[in-house]
N, C-alpha and C. Protein backbone atom coordinates (compact mmCIF):
# COMPACT_ATOMS: atom_id res chain seq x y z
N UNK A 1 0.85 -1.19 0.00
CA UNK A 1 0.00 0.00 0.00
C UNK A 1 0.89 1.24 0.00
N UNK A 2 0.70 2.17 -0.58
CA UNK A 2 1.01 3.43 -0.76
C UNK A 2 1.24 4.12 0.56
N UNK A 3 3.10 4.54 0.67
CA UNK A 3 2.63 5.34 2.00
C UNK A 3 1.84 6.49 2.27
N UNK A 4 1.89 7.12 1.02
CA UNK A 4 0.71 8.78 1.26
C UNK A 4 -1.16 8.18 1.52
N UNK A 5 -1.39 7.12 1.26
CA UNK A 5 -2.80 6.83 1.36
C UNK A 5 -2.53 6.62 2.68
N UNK A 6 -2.40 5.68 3.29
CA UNK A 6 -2.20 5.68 4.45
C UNK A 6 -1.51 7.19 5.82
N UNK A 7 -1.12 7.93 5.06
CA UNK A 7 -1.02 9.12 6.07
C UNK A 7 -2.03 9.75 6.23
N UNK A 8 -2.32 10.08 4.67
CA UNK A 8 -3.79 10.85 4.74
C UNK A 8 -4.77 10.50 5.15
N UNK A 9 -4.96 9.05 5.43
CA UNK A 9 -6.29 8.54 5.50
C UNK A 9 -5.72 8.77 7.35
N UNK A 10 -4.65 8.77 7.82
CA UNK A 10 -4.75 8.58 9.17
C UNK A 10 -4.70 9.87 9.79
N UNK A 11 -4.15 10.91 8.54
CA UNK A 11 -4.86 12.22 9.30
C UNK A 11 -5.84 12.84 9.36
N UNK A 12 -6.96 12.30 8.13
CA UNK A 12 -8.11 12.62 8.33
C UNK A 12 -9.28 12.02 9.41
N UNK A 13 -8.67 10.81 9.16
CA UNK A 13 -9.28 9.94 11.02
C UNK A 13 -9.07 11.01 12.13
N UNK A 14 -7.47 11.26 12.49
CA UNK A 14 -6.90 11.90 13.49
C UNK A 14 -8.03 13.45 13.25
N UNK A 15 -8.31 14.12 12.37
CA UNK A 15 -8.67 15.57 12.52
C UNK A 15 -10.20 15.26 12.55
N UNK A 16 -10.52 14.17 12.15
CA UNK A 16 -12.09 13.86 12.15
C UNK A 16 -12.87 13.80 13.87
N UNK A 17 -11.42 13.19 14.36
CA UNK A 17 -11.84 12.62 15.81
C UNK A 17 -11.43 14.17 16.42
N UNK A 18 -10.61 14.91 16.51
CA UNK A 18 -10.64 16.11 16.93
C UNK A 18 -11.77 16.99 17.08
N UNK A 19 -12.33 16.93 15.74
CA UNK A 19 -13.30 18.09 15.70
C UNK A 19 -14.91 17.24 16.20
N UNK A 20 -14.99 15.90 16.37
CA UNK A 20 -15.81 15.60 16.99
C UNK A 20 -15.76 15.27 18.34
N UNK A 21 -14.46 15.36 19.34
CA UNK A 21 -13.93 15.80 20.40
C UNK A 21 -14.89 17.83 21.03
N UNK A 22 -14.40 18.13 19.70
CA UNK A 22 -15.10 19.77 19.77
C UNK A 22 -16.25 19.40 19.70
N UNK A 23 -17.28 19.20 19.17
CA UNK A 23 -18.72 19.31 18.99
C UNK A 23 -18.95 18.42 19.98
N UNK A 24 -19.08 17.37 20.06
CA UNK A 24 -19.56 16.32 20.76
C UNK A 24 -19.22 16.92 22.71
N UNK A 25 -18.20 17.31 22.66
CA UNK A 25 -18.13 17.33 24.41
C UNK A 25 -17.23 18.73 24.65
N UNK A 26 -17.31 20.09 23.73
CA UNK A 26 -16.65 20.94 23.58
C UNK A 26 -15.18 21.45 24.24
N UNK A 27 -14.88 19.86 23.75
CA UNK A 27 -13.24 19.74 24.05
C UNK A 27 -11.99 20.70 22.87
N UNK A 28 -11.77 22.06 23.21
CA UNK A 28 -10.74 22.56 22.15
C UNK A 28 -9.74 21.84 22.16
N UNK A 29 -9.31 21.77 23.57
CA UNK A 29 -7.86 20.76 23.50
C UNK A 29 -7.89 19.46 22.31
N UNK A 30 -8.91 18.69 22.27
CA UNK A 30 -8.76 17.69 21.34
C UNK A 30 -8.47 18.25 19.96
N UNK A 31 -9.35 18.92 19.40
CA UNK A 31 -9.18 19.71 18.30
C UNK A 31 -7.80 20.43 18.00
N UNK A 32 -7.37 21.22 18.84
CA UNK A 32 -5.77 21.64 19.22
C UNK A 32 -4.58 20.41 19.04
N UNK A 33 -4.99 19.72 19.99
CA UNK A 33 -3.97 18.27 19.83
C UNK A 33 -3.62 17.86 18.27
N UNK A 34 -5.11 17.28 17.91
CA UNK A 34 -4.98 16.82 16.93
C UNK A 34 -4.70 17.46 15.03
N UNK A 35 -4.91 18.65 15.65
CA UNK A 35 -4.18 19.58 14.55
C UNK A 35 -2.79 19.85 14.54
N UNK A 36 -1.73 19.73 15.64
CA UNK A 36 -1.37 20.31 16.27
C UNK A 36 0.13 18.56 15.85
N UNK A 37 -0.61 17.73 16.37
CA UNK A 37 0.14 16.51 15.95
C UNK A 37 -0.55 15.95 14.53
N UNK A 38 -1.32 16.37 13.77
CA UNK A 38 -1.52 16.41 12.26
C UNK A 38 -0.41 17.16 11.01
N UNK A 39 -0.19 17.96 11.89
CA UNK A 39 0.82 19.15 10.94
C UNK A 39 2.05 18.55 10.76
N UNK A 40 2.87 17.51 11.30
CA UNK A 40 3.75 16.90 10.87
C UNK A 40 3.59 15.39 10.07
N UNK A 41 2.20 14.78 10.24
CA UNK A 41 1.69 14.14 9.47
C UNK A 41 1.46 13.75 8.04
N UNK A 42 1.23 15.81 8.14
CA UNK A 42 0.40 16.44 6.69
C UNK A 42 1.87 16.87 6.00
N UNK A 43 2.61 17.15 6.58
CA UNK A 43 3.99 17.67 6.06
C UNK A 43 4.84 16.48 5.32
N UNK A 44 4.64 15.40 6.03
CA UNK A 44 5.44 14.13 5.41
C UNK A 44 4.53 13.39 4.41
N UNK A 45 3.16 13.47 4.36
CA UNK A 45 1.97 13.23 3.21
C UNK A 45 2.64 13.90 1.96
N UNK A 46 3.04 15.01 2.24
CA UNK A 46 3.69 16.15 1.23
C UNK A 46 5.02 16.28 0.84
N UNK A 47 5.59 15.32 1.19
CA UNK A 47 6.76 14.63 0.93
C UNK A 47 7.89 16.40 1.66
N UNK A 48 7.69 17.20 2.20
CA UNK A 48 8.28 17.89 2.98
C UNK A 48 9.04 18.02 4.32
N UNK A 49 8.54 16.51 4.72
CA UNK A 49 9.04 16.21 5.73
C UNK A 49 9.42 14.82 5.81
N UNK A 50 10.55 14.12 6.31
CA UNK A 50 11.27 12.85 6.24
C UNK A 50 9.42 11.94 6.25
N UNK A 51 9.23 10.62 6.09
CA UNK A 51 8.26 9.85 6.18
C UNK A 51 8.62 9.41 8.07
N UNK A 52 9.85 9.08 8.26
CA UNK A 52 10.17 8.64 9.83
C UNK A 52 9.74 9.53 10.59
N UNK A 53 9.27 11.12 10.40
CA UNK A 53 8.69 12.03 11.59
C UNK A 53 7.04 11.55 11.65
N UNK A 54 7.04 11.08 10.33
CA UNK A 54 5.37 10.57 10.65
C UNK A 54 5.19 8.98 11.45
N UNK A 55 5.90 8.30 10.74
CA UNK A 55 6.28 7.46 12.01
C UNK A 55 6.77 7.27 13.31
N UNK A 56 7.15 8.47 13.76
CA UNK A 56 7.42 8.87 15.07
C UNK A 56 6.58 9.43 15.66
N UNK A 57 5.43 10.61 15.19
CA UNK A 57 4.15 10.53 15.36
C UNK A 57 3.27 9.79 15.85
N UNK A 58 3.04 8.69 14.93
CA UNK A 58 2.00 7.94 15.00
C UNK A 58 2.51 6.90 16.12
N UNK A 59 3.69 6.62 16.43
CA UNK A 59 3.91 5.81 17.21
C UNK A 59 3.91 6.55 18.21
N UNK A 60 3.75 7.72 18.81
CA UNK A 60 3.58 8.59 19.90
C UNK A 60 2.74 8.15 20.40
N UNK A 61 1.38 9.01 19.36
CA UNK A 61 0.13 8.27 19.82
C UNK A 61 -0.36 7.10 19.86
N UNK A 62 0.28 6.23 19.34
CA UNK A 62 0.05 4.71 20.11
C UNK A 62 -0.21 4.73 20.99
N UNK A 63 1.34 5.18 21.76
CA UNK A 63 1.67 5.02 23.15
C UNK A 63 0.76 5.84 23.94
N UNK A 64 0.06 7.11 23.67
CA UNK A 64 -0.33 7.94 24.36
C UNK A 64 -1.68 7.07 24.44
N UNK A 65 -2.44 7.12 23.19
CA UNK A 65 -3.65 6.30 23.15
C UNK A 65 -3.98 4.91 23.61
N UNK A 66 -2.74 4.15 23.35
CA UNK A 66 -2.58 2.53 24.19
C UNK A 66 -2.82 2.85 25.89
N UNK A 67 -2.04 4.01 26.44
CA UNK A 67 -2.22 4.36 27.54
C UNK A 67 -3.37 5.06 27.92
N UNK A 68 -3.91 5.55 27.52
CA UNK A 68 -5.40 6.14 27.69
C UNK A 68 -6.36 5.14 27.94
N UNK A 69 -6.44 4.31 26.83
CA UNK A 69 -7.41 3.29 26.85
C UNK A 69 -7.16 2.07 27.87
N UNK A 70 -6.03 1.70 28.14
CA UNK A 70 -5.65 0.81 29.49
C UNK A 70 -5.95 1.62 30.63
N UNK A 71 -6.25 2.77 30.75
CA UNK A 71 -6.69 3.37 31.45
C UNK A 71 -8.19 3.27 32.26
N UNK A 72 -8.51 3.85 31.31
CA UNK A 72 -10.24 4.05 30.86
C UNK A 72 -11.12 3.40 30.74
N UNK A 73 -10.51 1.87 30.14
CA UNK A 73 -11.24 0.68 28.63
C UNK A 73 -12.11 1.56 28.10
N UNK A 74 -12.56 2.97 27.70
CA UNK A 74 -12.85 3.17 26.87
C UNK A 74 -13.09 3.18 25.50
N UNK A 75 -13.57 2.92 24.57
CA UNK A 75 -13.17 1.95 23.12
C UNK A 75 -12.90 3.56 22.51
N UNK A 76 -13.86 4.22 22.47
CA UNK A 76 -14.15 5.88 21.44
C UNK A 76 -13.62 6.73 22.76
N UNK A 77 -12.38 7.63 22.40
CA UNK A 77 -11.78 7.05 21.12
C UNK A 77 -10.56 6.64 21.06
N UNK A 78 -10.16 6.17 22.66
CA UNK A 78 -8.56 5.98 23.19
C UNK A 78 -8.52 4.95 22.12
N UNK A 79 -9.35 3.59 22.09
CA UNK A 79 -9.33 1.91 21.79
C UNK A 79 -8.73 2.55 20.17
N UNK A 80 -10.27 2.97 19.50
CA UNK A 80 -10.18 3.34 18.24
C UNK A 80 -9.12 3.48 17.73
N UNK A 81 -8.57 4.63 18.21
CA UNK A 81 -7.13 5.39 18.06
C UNK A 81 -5.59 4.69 17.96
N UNK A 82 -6.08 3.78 19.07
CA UNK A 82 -4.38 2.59 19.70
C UNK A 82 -4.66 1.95 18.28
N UNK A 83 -6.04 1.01 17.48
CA UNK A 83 -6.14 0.12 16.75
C UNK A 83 -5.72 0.72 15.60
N UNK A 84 -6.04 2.20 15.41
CA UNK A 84 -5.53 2.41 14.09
C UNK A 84 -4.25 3.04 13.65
N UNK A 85 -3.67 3.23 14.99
CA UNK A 85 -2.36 3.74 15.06
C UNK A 85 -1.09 2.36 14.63
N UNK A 86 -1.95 1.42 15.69
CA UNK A 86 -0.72 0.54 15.68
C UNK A 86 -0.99 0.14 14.29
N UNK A 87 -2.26 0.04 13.29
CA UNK A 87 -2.18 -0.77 12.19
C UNK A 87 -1.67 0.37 11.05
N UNK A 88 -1.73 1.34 11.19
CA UNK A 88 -1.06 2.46 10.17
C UNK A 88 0.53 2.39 10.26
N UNK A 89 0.97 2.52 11.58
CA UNK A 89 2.40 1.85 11.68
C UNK A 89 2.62 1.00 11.47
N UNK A 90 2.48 -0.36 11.59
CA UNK A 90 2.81 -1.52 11.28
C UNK A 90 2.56 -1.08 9.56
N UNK A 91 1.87 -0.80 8.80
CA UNK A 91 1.57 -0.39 7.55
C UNK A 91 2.85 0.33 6.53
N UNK A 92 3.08 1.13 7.32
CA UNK A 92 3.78 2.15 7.03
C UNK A 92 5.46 1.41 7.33
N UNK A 93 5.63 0.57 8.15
CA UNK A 93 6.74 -0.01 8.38
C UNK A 93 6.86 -1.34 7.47
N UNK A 94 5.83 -2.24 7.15
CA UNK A 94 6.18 -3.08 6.56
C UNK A 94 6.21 -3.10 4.88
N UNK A 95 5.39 -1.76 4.65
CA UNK A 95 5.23 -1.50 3.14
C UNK A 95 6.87 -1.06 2.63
């Protein structure tokens, strides 16, 4: 698989869940976060930035989100997040 499909598709997840962070429970911080750790995402989508800062990214939020949700067991949207992090990395690493 293409690494730019896979960034984009994981930053539009990532900014999707932000801004329904905002509406849903008028969390800015989420929205902030996730723009915020999108912009180096969107930079390496754009071949402007190494592809390994997006993989350093996304493996952030693994960790941040793996830890949230062992937290919480919340599924939406710590769970969500860990599942599609770790499978965009693993993606992105084995492609």
């Amino acid at each position: 698989m293409n690494h730019n499909i896979i960034l984009w598709v994981y930053l539009v997840l990532l900014l999707v869940g932000g801004l329904i962070g905002l509406l849903k429970s008028g969390s800015k911080a989420s929205m902030i976060a996730s723009s915020l750790f999108g912009i180096p995402i969107l930079l390496s989508a754009l071949g402007i930035l190494p592809e390994k800062v997006a993989v350093g990214v996304i493996a952030f939020l693994l960790i941040f989100f793996g830890m949230k949700f062992a937290k919480g067991r919340k599924f939406m949207p710590a769970g969500f997040m860990s599942i599609l992090s770790l499978i965009s990395l693993l993606l992105l690493l084995l492609a």
